[in-house]
PDB file of N, CA and C in Angstrom:
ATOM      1  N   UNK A   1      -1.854 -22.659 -13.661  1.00  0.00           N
ATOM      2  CA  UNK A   1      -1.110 -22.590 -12.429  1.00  0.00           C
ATOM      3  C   UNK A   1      -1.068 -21.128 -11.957  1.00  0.00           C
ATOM      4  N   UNK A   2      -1.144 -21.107 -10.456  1.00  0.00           N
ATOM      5  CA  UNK A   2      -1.374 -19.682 -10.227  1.00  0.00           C
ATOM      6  C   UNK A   2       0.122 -18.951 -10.144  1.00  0.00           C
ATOM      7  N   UNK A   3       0.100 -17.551 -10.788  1.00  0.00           N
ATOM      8  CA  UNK A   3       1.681 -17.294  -9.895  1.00  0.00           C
ATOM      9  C   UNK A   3       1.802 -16.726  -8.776  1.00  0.00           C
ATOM     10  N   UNK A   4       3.083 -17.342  -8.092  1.00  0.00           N
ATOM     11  CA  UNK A   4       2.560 -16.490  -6.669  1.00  0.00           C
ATOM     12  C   UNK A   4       4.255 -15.555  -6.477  1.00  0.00           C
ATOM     13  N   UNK A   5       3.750 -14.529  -5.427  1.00  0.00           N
ATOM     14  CA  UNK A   5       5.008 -13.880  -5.244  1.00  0.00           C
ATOM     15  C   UNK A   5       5.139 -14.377  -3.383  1.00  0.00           C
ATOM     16  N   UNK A   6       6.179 -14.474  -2.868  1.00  0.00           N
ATOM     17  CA  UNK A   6       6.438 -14.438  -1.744  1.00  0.00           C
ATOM     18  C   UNK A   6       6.903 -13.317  -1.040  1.00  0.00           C
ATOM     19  N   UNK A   7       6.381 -12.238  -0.587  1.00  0.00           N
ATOM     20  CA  UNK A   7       7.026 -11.643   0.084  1.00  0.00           C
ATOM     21  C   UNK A   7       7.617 -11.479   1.450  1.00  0.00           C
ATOM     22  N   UNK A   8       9.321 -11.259   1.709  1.00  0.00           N
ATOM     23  CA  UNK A   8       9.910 -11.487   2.743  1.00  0.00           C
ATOM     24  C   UNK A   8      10.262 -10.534   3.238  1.00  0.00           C
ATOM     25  N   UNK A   9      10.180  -9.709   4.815  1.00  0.00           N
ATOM     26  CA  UNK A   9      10.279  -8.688   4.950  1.00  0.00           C
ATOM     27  C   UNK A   9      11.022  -8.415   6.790  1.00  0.00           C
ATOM     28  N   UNK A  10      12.159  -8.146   7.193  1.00  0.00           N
ATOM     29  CA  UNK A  10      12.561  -8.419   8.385  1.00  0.00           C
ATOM     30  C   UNK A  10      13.251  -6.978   8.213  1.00  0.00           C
ATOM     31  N   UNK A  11      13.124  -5.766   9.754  1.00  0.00           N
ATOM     32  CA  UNK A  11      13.529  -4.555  10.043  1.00  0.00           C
ATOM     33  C   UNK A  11      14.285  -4.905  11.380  1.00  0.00           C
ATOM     34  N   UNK A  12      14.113  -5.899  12.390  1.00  0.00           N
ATOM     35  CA  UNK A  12      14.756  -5.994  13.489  1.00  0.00           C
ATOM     36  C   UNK A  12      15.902  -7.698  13.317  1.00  0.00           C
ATOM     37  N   UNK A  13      16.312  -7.602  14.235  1.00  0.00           N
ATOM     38  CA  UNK A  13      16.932  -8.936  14.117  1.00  0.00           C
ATOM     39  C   UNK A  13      16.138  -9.321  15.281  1.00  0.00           C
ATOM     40  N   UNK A  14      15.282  -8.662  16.166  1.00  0.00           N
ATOM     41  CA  UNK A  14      14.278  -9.294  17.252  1.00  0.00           C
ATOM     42  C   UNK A  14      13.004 -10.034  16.373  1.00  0.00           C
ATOM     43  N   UNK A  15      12.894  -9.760  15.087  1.00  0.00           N
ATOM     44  CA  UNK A  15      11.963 -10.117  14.133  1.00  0.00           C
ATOM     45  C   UNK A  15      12.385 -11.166  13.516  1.00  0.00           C
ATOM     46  N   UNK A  16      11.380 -12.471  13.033  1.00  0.00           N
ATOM     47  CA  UNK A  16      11.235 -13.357  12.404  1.00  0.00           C
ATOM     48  C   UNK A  16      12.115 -13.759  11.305  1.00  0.00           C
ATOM     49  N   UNK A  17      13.256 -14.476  10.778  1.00  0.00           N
ATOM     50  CA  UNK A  17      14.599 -14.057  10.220  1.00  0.00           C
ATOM     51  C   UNK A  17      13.722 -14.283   8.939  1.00  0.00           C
ATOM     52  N   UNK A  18      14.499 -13.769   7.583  1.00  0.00           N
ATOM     53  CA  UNK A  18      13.763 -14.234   6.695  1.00  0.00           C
ATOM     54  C   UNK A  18      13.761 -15.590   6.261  1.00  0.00           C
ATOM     55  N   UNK A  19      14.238 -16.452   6.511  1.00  0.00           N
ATOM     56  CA  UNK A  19      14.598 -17.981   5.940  1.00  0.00           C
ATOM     57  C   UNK A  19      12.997 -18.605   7.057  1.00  0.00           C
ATOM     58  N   UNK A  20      13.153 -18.203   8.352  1.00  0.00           N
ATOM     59  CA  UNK A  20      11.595 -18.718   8.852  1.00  0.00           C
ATOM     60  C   UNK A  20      10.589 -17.815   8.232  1.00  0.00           C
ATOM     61  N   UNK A  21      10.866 -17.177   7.657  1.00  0.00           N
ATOM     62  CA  UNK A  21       9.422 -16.687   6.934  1.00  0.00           C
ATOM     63  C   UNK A  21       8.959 -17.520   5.532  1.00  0.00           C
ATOM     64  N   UNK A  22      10.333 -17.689   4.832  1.00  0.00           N
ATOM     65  CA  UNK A  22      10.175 -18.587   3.712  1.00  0.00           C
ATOM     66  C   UNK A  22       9.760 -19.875   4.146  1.00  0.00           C
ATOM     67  N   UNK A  23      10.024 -20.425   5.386  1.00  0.00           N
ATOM     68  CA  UNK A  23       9.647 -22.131   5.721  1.00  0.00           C
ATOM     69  C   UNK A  23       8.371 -21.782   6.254  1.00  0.00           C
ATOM     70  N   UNK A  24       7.782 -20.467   6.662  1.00  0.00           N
ATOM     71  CA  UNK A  24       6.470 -20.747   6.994  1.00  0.00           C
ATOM     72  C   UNK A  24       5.361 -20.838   6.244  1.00  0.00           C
ATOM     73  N   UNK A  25       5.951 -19.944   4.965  1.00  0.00           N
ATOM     74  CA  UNK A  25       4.729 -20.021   3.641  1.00  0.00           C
ATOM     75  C   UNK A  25       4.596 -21.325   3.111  1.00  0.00           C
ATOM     76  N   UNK A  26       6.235 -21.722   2.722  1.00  0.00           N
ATOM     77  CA  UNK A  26       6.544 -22.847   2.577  1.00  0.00           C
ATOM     78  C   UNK A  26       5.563 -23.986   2.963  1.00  0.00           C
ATOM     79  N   UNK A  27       4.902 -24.230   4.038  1.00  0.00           N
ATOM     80  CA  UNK A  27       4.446 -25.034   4.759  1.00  0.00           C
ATOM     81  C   UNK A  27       3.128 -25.048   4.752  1.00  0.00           C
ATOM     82  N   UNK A  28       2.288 -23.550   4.270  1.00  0.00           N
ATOM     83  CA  UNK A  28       1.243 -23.490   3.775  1.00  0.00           C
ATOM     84  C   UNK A  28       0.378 -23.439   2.464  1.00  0.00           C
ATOM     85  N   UNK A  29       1.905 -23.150   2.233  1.00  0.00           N
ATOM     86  CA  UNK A  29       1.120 -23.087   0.359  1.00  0.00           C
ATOM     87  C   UNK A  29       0.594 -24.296  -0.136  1.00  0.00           C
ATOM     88  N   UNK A  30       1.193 -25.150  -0.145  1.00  0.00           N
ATOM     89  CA  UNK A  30       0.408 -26.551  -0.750  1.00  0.00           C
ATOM     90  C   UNK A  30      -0.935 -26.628  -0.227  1.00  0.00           C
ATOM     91  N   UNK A  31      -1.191 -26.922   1.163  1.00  0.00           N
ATOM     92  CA  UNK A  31      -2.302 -26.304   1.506  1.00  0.00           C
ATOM     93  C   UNK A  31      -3.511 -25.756   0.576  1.00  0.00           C
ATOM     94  N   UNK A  32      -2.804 -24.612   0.108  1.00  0.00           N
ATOM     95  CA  UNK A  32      -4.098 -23.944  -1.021  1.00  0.00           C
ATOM     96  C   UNK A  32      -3.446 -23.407  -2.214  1.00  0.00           C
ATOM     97  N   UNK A  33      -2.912 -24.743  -2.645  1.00  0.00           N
ATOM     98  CA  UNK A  33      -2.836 -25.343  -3.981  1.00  0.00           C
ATOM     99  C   UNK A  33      -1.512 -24.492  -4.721  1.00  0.00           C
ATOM    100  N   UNK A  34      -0.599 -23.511  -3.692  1.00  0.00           N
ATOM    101  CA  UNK A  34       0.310 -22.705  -4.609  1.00  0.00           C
ATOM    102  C   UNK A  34       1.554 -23.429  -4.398  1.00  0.00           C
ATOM    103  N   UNK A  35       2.140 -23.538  -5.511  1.00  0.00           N
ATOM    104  CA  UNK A  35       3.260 -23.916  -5.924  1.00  0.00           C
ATOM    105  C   UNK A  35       4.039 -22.743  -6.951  1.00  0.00           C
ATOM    106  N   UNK A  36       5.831 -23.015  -7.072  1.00  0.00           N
ATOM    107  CA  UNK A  36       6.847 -22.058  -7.947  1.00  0.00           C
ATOM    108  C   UNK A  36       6.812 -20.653  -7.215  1.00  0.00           C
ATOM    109  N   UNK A  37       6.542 -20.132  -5.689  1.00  0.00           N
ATOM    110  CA  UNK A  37       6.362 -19.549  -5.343  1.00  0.00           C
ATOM    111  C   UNK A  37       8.359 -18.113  -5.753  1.00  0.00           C
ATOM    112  N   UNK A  38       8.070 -17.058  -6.718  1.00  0.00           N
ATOM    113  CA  UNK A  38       9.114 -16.300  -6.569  1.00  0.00           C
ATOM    114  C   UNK A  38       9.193 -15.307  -5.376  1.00  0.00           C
ATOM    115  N   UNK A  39      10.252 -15.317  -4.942  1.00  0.00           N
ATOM    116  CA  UNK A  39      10.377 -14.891  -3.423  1.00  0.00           C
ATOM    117  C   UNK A  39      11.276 -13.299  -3.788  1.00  0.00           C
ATOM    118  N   UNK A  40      10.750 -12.805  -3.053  1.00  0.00           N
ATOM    119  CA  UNK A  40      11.183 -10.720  -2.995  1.00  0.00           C
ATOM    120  C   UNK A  40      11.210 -10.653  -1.329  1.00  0.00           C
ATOM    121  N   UNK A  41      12.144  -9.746  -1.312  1.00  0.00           N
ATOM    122  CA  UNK A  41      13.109  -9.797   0.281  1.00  0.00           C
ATOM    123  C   UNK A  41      13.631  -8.544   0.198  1.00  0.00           C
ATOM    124  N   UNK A  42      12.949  -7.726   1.485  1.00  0.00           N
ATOM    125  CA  UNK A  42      13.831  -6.354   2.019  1.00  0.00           C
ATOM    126  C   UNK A  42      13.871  -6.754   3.431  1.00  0.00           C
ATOM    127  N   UNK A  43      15.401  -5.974   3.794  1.00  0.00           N
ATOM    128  CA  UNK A  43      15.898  -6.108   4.994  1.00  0.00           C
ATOM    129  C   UNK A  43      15.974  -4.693   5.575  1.00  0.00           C
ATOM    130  N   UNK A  44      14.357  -4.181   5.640  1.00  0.00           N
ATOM    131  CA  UNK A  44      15.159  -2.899   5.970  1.00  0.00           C
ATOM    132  C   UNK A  44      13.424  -2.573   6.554  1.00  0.00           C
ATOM    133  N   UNK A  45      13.112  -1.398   7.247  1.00  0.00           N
ATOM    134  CA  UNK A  45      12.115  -0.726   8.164  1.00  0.00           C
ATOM    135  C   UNK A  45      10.583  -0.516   7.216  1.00  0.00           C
ATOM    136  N   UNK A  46       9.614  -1.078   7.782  1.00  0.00           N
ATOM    137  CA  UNK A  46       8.348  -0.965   7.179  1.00  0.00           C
ATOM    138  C   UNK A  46       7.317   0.468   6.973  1.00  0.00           C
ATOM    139  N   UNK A  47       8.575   1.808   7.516  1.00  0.00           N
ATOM    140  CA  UNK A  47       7.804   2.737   8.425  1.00  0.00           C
ATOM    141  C   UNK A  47       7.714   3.576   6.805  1.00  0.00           C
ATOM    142  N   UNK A  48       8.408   2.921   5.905  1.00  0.00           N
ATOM    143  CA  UNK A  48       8.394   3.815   4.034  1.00  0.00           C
ATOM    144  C   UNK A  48       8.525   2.694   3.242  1.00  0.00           C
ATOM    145  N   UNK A  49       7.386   3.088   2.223  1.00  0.00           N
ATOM    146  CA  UNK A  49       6.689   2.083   1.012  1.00  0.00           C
ATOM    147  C   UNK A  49       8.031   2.217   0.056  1.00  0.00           C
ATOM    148  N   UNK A  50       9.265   3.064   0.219  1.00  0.00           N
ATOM    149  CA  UNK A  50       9.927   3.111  -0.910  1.00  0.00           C
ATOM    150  C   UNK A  50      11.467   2.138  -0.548  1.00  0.00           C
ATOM    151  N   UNK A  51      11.083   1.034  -0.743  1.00  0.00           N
ATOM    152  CA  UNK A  51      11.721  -0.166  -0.376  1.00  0.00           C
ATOM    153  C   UNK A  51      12.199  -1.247  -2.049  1.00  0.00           C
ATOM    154  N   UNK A  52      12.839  -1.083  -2.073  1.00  0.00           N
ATOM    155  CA  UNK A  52      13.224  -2.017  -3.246  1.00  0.00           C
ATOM    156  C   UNK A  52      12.020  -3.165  -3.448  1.00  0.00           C
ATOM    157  N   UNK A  53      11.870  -3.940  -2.590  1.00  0.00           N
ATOM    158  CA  UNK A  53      11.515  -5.285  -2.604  1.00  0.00           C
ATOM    159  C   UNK A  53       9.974  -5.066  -2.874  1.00  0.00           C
ATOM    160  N   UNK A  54       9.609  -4.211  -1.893  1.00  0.00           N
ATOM    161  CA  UNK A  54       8.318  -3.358  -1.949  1.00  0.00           C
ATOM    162  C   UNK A  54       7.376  -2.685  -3.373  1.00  0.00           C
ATOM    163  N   UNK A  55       8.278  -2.149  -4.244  1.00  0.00           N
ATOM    164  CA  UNK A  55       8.537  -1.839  -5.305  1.00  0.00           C
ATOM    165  C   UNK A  55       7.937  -2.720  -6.605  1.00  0.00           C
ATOM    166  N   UNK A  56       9.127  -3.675  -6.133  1.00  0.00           N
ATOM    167  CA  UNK A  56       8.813  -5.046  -7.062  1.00  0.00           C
ATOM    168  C   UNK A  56       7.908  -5.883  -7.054  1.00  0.00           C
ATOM    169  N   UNK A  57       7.255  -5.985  -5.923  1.00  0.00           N
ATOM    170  CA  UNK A  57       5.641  -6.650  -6.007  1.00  0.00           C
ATOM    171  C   UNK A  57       4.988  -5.819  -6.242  1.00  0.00           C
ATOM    172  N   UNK A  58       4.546  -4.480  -5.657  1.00  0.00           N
ATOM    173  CA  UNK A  58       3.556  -3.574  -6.026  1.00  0.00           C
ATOM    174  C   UNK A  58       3.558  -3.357  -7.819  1.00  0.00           C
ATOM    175  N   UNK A  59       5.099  -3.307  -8.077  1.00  0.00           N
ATOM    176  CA  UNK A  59       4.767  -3.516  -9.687  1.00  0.00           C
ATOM    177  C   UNK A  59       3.910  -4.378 -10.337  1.00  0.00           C
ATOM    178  N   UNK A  60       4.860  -5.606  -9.931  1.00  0.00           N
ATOM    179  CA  UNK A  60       4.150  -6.858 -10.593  1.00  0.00           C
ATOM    180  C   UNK A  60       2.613  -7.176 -10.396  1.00  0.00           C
ATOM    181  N   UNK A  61       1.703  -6.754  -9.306  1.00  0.00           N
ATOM    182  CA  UNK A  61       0.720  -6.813  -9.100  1.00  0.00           C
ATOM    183  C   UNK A  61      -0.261  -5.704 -10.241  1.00  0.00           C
ATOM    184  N   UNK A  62       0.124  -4.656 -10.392  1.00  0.00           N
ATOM    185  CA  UNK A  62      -0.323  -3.749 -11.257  1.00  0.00           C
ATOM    186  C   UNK A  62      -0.174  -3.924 -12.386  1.00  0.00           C
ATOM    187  N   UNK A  63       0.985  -5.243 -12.550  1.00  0.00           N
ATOM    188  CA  UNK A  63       1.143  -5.175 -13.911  1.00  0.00           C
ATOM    189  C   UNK A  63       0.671  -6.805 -14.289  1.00  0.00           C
ATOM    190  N   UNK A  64      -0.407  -7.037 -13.449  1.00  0.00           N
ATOM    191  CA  UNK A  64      -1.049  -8.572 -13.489  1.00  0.00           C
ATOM    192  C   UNK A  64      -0.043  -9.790 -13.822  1.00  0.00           C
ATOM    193  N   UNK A  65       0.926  -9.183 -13.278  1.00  0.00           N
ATOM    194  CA  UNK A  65       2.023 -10.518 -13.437  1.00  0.00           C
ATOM    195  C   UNK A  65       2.087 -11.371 -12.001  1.00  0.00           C
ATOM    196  N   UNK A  66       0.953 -11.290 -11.010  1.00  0.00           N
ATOM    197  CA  UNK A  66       1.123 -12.053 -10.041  1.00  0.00           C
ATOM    198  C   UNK A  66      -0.449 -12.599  -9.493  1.00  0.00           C
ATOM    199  N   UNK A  67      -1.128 -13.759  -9.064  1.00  0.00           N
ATOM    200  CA  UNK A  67      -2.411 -13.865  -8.890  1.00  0.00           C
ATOM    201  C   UNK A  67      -2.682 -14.501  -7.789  1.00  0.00           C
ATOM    202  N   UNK A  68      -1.593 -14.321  -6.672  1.00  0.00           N
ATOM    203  CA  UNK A  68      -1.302 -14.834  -4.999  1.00  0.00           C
ATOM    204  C   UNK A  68      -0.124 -13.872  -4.798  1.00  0.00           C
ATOM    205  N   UNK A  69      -0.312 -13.438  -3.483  1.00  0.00           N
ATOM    206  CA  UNK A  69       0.834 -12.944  -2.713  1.00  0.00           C
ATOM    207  C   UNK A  69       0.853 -13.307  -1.402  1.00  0.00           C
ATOM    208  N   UNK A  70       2.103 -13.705  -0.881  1.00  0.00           N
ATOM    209  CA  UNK A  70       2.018 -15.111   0.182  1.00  0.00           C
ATOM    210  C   UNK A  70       2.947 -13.925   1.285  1.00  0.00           C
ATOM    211  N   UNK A  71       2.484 -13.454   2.080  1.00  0.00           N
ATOM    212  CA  UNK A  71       3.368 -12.918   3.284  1.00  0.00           C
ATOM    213  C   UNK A  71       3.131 -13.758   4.657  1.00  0.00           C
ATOM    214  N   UNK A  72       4.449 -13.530   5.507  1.00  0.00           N
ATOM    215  CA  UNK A  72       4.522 -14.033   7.246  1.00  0.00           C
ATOM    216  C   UNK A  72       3.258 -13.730   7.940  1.00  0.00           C
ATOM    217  N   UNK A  73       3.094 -12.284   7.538  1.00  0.00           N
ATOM    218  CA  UNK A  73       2.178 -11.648   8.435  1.00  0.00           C
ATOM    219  C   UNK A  73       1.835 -10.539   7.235  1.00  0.00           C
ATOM    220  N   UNK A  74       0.389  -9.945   7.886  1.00  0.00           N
ATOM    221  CA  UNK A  74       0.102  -8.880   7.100  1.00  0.00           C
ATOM    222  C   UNK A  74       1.027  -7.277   7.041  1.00  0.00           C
ATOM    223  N   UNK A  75       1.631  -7.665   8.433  1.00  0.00           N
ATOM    224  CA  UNK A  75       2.537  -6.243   8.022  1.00  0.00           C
ATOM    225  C   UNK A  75       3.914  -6.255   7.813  1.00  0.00           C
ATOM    226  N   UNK A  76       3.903  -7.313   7.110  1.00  0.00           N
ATOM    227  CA  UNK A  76       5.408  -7.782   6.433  1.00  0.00           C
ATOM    228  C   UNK A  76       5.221  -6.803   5.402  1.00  0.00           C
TER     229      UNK A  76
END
């Protein structure tokens, strides 16, 4: 089973809330076959990589603990 991380990422409230970002992956993942998706969420400006949430996937990816990463958009 693959693991996947979800990442959720909203700087405006004119922006996509995070709960429709979770129902949109939501809606595609089965699609291509991902399921148990763990979800990571910052509420805060994309303009600096030093973001909590940010952090925690870039870890986990380096540290081959993740083999899908499911974002809204690419510059989530």
């Amino acid at each position: 089973m693959k693991r996947a991380i979800g990442y959720l990422r909203q700087s405006t409230t004119k922006q996509q809330s995070l709960p429709a970002q979770k129902q949109a992956i939501e809606l595609l993942a089965p699609k291509h076959n991902i399921q148990n998706i763990q979800y990571i969420s910052d509420k805060q400006s994309g303009r600096t990589d030093n973001r909590t949430g940010y952090q925690q996937v870039t870890e986990r990816i380096q540290q081959r603990q993740c083999d899908v990463l499911c974002c809204y958009r690419l510059n989530r």
